[in-house]
PDB file of N, CA and C in Angstrom:
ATOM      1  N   UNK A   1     -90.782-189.595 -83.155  1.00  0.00           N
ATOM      2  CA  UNK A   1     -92.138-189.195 -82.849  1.00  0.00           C
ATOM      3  C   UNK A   1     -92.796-190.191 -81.887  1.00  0.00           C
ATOM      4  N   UNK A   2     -92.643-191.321 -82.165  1.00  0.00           N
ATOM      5  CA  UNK A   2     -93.203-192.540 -80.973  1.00  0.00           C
ATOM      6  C   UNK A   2     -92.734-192.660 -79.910  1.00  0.00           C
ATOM      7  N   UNK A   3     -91.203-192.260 -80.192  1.00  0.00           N
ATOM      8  CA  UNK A   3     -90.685-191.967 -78.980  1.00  0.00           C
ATOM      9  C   UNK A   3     -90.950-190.930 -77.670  1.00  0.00           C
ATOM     10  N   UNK A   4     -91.658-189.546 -78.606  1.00  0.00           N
ATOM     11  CA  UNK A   4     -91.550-188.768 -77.908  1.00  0.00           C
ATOM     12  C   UNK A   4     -93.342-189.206 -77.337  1.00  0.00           C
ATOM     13  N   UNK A   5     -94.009-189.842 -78.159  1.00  0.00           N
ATOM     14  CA  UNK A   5     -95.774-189.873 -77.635  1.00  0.00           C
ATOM     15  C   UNK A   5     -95.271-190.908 -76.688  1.00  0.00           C
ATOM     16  N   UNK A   6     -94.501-192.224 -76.404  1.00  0.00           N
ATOM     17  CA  UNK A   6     -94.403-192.913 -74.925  1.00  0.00           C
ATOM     18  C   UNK A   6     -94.110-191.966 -73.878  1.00  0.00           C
ATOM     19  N   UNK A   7     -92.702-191.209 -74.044  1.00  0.00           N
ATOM     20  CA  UNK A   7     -92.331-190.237 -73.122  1.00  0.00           C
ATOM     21  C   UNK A   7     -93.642-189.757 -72.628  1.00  0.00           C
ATOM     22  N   UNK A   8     -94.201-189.084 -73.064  1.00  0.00           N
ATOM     23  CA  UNK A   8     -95.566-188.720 -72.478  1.00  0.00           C
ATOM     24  C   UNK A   8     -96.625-188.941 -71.864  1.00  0.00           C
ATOM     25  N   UNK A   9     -96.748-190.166 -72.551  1.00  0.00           N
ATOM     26  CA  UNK A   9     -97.894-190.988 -71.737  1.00  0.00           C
ATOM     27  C   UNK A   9     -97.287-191.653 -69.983  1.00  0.00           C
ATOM     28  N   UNK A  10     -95.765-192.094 -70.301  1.00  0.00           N
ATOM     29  CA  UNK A  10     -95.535-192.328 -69.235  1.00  0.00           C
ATOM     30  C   UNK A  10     -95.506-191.641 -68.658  1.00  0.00           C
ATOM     31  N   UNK A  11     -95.090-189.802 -68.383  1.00  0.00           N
ATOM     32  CA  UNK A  11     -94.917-188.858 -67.424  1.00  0.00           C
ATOM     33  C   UNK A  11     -96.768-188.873 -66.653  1.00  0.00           C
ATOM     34  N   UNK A  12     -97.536-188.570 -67.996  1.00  0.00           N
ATOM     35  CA  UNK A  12     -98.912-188.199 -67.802  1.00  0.00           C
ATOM     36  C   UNK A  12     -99.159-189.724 -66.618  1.00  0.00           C
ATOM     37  N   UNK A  13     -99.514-190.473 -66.598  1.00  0.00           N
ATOM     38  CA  UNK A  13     -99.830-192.045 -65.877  1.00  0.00           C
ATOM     39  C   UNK A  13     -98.742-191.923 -64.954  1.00  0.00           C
ATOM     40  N   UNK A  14     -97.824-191.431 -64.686  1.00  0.00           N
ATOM     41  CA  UNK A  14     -96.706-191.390 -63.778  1.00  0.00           C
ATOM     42  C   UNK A  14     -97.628-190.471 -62.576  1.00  0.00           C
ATOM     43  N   UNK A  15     -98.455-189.391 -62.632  1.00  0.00           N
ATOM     44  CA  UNK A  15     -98.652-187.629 -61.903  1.00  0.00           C
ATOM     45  C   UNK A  15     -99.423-188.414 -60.954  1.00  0.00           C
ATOM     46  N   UNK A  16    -100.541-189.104 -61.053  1.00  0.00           N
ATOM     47  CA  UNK A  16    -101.132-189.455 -59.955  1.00  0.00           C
ATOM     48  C   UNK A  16    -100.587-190.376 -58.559  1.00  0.00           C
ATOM     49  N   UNK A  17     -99.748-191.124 -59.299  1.00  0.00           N
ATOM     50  CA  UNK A  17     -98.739-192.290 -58.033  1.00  0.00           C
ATOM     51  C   UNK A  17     -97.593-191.200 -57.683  1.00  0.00           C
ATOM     52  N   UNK A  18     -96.872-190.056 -58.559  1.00  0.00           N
ATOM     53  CA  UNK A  18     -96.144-189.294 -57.666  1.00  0.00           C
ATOM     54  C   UNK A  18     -97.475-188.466 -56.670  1.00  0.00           C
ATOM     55  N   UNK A  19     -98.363-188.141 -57.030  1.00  0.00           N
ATOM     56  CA  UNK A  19     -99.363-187.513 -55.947  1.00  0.00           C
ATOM     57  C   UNK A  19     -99.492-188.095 -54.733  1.00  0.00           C
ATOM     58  N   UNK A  20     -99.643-189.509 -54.703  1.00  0.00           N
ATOM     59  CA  UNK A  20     -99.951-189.944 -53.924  1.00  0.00           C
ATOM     60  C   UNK A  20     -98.882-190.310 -52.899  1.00  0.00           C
ATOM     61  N   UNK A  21     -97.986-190.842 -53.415  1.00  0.00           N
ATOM     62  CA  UNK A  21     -96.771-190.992 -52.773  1.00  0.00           C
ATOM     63  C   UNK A  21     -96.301-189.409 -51.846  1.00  0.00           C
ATOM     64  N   UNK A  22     -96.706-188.818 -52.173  1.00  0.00           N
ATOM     65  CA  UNK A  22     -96.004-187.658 -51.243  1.00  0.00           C
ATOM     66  C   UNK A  22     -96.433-187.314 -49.968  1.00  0.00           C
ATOM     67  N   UNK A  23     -95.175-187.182 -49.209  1.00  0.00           N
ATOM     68  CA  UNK A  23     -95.488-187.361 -47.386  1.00  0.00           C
ATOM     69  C   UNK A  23     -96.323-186.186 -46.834  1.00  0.00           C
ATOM     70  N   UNK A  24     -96.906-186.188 -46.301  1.00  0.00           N
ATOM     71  CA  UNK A  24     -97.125-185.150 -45.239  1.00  0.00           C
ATOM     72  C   UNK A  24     -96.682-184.567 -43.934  1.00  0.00           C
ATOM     73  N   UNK A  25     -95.487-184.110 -43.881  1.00  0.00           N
ATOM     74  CA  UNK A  25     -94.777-183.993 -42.871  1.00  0.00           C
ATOM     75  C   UNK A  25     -95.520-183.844 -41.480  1.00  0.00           C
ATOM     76  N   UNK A  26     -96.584-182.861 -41.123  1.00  0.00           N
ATOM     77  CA  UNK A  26     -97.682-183.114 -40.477  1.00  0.00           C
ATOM     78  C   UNK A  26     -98.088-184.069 -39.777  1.00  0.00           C
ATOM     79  N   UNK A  27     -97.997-184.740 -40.497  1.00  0.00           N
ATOM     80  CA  UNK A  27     -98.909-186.141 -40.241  1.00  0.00           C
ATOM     81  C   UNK A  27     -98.216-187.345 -39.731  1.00  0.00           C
ATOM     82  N   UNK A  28     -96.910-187.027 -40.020  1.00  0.00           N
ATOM     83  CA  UNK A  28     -95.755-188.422 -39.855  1.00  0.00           C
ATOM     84  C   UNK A  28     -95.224-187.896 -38.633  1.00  0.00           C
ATOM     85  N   UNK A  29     -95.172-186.163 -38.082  1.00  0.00           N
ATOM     86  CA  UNK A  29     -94.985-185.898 -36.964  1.00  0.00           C
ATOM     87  C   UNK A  29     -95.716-186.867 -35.872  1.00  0.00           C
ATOM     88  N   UNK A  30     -97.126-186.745 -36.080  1.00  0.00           N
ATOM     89  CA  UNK A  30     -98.348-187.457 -35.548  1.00  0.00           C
ATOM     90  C   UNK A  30     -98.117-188.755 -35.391  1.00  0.00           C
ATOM     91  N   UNK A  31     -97.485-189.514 -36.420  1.00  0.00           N
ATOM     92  CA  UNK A  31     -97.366-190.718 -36.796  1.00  0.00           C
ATOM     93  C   UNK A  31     -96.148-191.602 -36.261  1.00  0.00           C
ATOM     94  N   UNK A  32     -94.831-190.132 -35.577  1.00  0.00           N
ATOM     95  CA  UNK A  32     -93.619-190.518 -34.906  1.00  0.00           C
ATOM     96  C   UNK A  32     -93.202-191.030 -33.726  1.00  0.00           C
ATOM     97  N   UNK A  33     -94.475-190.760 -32.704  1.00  0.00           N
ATOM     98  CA  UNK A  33     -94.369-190.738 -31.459  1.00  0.00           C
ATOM     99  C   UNK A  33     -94.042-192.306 -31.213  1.00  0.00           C
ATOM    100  N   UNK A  34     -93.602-193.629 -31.754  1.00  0.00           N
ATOM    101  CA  UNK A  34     -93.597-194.477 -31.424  1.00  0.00           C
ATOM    102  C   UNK A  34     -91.624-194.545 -31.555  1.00  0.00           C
ATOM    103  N   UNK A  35     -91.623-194.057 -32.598  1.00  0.00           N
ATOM    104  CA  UNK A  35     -89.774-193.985 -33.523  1.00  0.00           C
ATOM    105  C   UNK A  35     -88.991-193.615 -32.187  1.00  0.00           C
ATOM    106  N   UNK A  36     -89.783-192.468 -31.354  1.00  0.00           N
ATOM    107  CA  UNK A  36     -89.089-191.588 -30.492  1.00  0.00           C
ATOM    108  C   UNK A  36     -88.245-192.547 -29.419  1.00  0.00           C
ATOM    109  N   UNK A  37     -88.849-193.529 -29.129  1.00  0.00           N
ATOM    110  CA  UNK A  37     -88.071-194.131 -28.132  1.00  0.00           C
ATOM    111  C   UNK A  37     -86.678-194.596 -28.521  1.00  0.00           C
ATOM    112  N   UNK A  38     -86.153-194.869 -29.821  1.00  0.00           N
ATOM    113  CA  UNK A  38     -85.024-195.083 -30.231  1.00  0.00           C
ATOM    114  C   UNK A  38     -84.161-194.181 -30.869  1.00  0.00           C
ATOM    115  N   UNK A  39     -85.380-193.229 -31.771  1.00  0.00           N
ATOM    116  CA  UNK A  39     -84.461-192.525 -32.721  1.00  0.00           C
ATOM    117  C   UNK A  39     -84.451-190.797 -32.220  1.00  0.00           C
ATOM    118  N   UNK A  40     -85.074-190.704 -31.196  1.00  0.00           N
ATOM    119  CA  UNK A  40     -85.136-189.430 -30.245  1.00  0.00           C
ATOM    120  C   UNK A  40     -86.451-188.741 -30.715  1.00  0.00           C
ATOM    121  N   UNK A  41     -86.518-187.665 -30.041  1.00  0.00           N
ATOM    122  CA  UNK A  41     -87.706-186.953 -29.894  1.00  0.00           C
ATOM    123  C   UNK A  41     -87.840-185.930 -30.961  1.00  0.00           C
ATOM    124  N   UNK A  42     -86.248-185.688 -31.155  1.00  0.00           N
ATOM    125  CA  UNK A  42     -86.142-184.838 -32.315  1.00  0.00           C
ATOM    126  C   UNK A  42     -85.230-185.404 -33.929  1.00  0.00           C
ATOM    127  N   UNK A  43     -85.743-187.061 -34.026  1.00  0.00           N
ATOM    128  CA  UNK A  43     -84.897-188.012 -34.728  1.00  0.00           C
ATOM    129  C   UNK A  43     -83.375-187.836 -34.718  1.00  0.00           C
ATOM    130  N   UNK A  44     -82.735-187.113 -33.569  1.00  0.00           N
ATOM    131  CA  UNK A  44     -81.531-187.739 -32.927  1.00  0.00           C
ATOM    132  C   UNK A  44     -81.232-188.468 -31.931  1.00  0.00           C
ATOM    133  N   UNK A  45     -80.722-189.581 -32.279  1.00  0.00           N
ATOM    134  CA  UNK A  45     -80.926-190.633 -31.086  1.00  0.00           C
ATOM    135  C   UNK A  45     -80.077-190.692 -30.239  1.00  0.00           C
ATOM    136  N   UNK A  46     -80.287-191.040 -29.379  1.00  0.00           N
ATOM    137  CA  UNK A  46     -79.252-190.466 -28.103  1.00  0.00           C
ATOM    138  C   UNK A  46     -78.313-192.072 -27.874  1.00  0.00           C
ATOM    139  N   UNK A  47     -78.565-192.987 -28.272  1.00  0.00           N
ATOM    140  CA  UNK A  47     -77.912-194.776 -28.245  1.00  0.00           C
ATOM    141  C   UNK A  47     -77.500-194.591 -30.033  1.00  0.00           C
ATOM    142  N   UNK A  48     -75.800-194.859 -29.725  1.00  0.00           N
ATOM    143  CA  UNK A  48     -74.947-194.740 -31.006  1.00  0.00           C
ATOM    144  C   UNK A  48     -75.214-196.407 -31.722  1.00  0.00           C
ATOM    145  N   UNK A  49     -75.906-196.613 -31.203  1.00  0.00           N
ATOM    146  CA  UNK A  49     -76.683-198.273 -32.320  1.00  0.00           C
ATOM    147  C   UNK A  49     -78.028-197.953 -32.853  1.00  0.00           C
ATOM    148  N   UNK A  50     -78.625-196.731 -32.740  1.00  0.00           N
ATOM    149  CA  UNK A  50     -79.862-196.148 -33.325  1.00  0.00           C
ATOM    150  C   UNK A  50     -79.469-195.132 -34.371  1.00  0.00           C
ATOM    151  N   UNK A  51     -79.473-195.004 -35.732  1.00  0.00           N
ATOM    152  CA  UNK A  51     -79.384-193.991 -36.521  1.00  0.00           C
ATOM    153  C   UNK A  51     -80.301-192.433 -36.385  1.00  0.00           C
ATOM    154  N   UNK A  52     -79.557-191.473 -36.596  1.00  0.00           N
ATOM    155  CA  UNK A  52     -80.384-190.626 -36.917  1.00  0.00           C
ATOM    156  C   UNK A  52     -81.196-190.541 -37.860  1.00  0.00           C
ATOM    157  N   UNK A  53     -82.730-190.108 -37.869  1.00  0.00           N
ATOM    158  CA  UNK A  53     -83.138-189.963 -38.878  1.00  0.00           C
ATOM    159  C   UNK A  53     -83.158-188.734 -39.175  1.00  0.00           C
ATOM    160  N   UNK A  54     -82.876-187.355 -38.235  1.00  0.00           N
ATOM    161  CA  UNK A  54     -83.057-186.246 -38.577  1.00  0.00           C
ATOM    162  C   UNK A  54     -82.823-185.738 -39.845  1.00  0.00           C
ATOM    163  N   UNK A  55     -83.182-184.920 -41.153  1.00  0.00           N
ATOM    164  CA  UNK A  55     -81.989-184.520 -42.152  1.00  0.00           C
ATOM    165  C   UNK A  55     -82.001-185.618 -43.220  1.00  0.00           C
ATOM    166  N   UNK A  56     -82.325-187.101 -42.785  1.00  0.00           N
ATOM    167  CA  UNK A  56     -82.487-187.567 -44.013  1.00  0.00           C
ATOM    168  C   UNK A  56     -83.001-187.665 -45.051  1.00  0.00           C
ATOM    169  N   UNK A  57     -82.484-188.299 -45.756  1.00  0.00           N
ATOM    170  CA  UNK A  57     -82.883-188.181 -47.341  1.00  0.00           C
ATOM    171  C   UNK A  57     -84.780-188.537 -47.242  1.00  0.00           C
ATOM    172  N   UNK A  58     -85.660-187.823 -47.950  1.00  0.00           N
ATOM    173  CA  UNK A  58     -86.769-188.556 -47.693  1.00  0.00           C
ATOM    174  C   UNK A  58     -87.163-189.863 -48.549  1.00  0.00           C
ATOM    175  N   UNK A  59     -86.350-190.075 -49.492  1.00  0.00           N
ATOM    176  CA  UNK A  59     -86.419-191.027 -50.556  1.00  0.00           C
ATOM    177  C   UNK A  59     -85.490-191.878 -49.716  1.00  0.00           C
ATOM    178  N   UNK A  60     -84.744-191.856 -49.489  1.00  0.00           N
ATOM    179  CA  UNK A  60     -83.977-192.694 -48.565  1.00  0.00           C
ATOM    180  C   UNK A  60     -84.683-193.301 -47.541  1.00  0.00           C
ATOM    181  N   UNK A  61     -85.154-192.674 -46.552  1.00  0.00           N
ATOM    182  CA  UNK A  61     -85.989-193.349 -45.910  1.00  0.00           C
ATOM    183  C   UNK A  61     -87.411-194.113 -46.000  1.00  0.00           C
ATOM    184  N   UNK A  62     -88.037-193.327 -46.916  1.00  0.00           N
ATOM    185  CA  UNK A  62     -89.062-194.368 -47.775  1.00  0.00           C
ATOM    186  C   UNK A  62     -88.134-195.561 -48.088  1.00  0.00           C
ATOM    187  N   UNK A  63     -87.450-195.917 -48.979  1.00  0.00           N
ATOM    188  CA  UNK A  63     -87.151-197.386 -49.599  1.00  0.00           C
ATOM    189  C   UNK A  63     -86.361-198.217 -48.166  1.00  0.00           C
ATOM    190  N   UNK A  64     -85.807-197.614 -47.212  1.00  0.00           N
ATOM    191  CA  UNK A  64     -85.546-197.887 -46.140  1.00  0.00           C
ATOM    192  C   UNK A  64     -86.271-198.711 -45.340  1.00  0.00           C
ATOM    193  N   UNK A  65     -87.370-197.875 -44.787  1.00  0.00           N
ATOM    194  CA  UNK A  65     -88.678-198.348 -43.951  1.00  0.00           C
ATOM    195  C   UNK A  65     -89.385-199.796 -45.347  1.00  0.00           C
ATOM    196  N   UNK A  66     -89.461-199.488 -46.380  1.00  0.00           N
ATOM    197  CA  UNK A  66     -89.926-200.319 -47.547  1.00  0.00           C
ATOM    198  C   UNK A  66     -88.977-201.606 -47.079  1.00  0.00           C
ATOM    199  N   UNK A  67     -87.858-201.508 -47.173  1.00  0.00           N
ATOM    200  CA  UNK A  67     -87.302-202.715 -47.552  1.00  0.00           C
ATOM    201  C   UNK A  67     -87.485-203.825 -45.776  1.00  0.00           C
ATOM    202  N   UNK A  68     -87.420-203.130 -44.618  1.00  0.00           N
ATOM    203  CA  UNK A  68     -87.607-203.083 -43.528  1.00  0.00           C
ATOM    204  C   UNK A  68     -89.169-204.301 -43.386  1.00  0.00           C
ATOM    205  N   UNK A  69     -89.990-203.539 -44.073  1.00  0.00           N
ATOM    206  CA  UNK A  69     -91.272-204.324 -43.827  1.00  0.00           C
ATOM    207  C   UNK A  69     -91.182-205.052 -44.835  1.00  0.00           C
ATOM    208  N   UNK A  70     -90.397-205.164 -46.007  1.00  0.00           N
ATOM    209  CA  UNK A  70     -90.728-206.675 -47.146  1.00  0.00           C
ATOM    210  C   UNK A  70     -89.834-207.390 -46.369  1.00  0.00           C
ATOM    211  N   UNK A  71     -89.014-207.596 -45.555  1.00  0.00           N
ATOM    212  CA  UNK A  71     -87.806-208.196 -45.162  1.00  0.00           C
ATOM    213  C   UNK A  71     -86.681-208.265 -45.707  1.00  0.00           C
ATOM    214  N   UNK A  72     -86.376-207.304 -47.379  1.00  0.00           N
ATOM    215  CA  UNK A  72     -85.649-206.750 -47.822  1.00  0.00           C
ATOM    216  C   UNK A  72     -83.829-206.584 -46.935  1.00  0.00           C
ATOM    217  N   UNK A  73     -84.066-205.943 -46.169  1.00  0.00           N
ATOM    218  CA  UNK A  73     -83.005-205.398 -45.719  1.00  0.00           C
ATOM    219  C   UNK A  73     -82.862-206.161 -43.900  1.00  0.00           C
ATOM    220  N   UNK A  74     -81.422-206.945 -44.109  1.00  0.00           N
ATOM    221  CA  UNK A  74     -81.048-207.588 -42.720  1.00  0.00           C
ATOM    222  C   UNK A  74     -79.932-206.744 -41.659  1.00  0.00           C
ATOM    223  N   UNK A  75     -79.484-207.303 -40.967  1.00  0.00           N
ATOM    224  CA  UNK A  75     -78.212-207.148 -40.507  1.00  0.00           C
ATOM    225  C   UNK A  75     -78.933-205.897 -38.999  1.00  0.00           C
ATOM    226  N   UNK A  76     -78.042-206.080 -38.396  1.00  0.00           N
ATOM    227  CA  UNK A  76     -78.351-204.519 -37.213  1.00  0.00           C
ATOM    228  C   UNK A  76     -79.522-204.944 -36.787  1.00  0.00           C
ATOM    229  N   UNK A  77     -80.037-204.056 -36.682  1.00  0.00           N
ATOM    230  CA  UNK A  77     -81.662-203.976 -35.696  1.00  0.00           C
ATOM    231  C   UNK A  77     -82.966-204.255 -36.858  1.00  0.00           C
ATOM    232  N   UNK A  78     -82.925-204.905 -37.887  1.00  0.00           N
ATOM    233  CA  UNK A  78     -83.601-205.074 -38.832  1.00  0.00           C
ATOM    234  C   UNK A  78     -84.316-205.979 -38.580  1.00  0.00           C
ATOM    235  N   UNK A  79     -84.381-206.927 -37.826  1.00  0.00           N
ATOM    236  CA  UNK A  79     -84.976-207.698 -37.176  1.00  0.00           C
ATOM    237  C   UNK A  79     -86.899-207.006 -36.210  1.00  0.00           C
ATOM    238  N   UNK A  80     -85.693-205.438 -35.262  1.00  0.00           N
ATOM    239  CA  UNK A  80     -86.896-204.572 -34.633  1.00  0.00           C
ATOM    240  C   UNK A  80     -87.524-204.089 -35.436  1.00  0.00           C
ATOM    241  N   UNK A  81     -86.538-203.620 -36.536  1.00  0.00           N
ATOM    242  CA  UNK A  81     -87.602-202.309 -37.749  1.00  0.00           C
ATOM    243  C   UNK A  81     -88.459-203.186 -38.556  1.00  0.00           C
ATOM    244  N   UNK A  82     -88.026-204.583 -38.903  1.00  0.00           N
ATOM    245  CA  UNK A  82     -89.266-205.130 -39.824  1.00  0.00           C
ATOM    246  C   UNK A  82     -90.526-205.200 -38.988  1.00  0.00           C
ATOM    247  N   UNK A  83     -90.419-205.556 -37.475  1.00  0.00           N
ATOM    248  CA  UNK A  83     -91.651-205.314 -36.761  1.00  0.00           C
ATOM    249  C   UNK A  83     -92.108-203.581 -36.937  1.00  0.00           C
ATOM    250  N   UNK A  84     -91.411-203.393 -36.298  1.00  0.00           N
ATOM    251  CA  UNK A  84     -92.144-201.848 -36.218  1.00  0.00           C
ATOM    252  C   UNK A  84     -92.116-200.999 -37.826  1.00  0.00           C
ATOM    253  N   UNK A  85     -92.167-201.378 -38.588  1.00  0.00           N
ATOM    254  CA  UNK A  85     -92.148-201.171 -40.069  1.00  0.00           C
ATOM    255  C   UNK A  85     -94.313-202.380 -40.627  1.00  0.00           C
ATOM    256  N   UNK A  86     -93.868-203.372 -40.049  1.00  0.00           N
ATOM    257  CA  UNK A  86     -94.688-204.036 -41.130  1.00  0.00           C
ATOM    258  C   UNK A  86     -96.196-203.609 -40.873  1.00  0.00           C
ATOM    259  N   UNK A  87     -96.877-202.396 -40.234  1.00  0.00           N
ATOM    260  CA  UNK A  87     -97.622-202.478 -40.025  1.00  0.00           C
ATOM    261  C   UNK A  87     -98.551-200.945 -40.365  1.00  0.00           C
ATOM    262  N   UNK A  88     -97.118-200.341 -41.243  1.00  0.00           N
ATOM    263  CA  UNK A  88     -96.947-198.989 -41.859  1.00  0.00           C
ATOM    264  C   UNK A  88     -97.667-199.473 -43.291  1.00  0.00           C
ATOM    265  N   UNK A  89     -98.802-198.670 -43.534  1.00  0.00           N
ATOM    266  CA  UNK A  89     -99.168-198.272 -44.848  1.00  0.00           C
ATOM    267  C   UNK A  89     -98.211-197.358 -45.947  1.00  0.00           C
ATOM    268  N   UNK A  90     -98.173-197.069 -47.476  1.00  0.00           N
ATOM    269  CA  UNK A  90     -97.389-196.735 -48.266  1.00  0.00           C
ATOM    270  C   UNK A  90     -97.245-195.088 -47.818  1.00  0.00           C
ATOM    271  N   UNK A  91     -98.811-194.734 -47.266  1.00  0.00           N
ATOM    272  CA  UNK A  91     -99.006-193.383 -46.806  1.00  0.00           C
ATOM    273  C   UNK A  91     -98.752-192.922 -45.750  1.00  0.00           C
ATOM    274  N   UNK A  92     -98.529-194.169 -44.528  1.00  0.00           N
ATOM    275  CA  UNK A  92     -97.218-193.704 -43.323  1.00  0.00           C
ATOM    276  C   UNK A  92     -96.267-193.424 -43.581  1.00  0.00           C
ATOM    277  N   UNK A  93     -95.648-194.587 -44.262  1.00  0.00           N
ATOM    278  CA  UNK A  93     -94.323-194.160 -44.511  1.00  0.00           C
ATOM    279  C   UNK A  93     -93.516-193.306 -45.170  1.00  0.00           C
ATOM    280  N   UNK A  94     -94.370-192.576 -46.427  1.00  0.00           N
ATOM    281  CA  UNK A  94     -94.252-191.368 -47.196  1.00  0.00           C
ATOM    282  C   UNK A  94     -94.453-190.187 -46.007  1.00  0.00           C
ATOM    283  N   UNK A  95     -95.197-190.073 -45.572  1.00  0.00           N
ATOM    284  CA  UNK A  95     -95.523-188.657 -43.656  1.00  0.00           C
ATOM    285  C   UNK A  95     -94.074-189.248 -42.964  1.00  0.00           C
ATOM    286  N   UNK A  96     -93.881-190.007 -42.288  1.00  0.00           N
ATOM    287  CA  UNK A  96     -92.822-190.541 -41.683  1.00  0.00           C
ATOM    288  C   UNK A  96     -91.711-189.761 -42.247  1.00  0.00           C
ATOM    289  N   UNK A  97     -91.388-190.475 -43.908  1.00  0.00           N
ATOM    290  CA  UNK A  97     -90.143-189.664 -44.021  1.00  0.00           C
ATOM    291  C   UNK A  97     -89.976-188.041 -44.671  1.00  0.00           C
ATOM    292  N   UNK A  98     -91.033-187.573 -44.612  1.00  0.00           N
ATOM    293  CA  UNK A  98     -91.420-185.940 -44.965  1.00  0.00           C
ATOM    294  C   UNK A  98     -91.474-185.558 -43.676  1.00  0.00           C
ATOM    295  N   UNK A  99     -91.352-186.380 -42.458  1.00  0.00           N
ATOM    296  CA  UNK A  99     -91.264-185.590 -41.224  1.00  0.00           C
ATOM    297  C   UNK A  99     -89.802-185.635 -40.720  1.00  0.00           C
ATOM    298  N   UNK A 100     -89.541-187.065 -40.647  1.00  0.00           N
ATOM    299  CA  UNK A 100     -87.795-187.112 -40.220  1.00  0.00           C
ATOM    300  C   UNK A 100     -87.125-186.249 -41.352  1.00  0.00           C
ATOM    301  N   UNK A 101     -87.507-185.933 -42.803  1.00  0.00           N
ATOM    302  CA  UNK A 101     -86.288-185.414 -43.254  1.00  0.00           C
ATOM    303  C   UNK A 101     -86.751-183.624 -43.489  1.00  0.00           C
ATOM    304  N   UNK A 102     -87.642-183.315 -42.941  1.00  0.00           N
ATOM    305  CA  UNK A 102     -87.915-181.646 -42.780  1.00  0.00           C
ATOM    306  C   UNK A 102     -87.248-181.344 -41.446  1.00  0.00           C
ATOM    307  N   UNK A 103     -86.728-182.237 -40.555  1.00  0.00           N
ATOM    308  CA  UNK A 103     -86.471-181.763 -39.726  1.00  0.00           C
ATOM    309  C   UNK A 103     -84.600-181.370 -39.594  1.00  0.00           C
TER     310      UNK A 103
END
């Protein structure tokens, strides 16, 4: 029974941070025009040292871009993306990847 009243409370206190967290594809379109120079116009990049973002995972690319701006994640071009990452709010980067991965 206690078990099942935590279960609950955590889902219930969970609804508003999944609310918020969710991208607006819209908006990260709006928000892409800078990505384009590396990762293409249509997040296929035309330079085989730039990943696609087209199709990706959108959870993937959230903790991606995340780890990018904590300095989390090295190696490759991580160096460019922590710049062009650290200046992304939680609510860019949620639009960002609801746009690269609708596409």
């Amino acid at each position: 029974m206690m078990l099942r009243l935590c279960v609950s409370v955590a889902l219930l206190l969970s609804v508003p941070f999944a609310a918020h967290a969710a991208g607006d594809a819209a908006a990260g379109k709006s928000k892409a025009a800078v990505c384009t120079s590396c990762h293409g116009v249509d997040g296929k990049a035309a330079i085989p040292t730039y990943p696609n973002l087209a199709g990706q995972n959108a959870q993937y690319l959230k903790l991606s871009m995340k780890a990018y701006k904590n300095g989390d994640r090295k190696g490759g071009q991580a160096a460019i993306m922590a710049g062009m990452a650290a200046p992304l709010s939680d609510q860019d980067i949620a639009d960002l990847a609801a746009y690269f991965s609708s596409l």
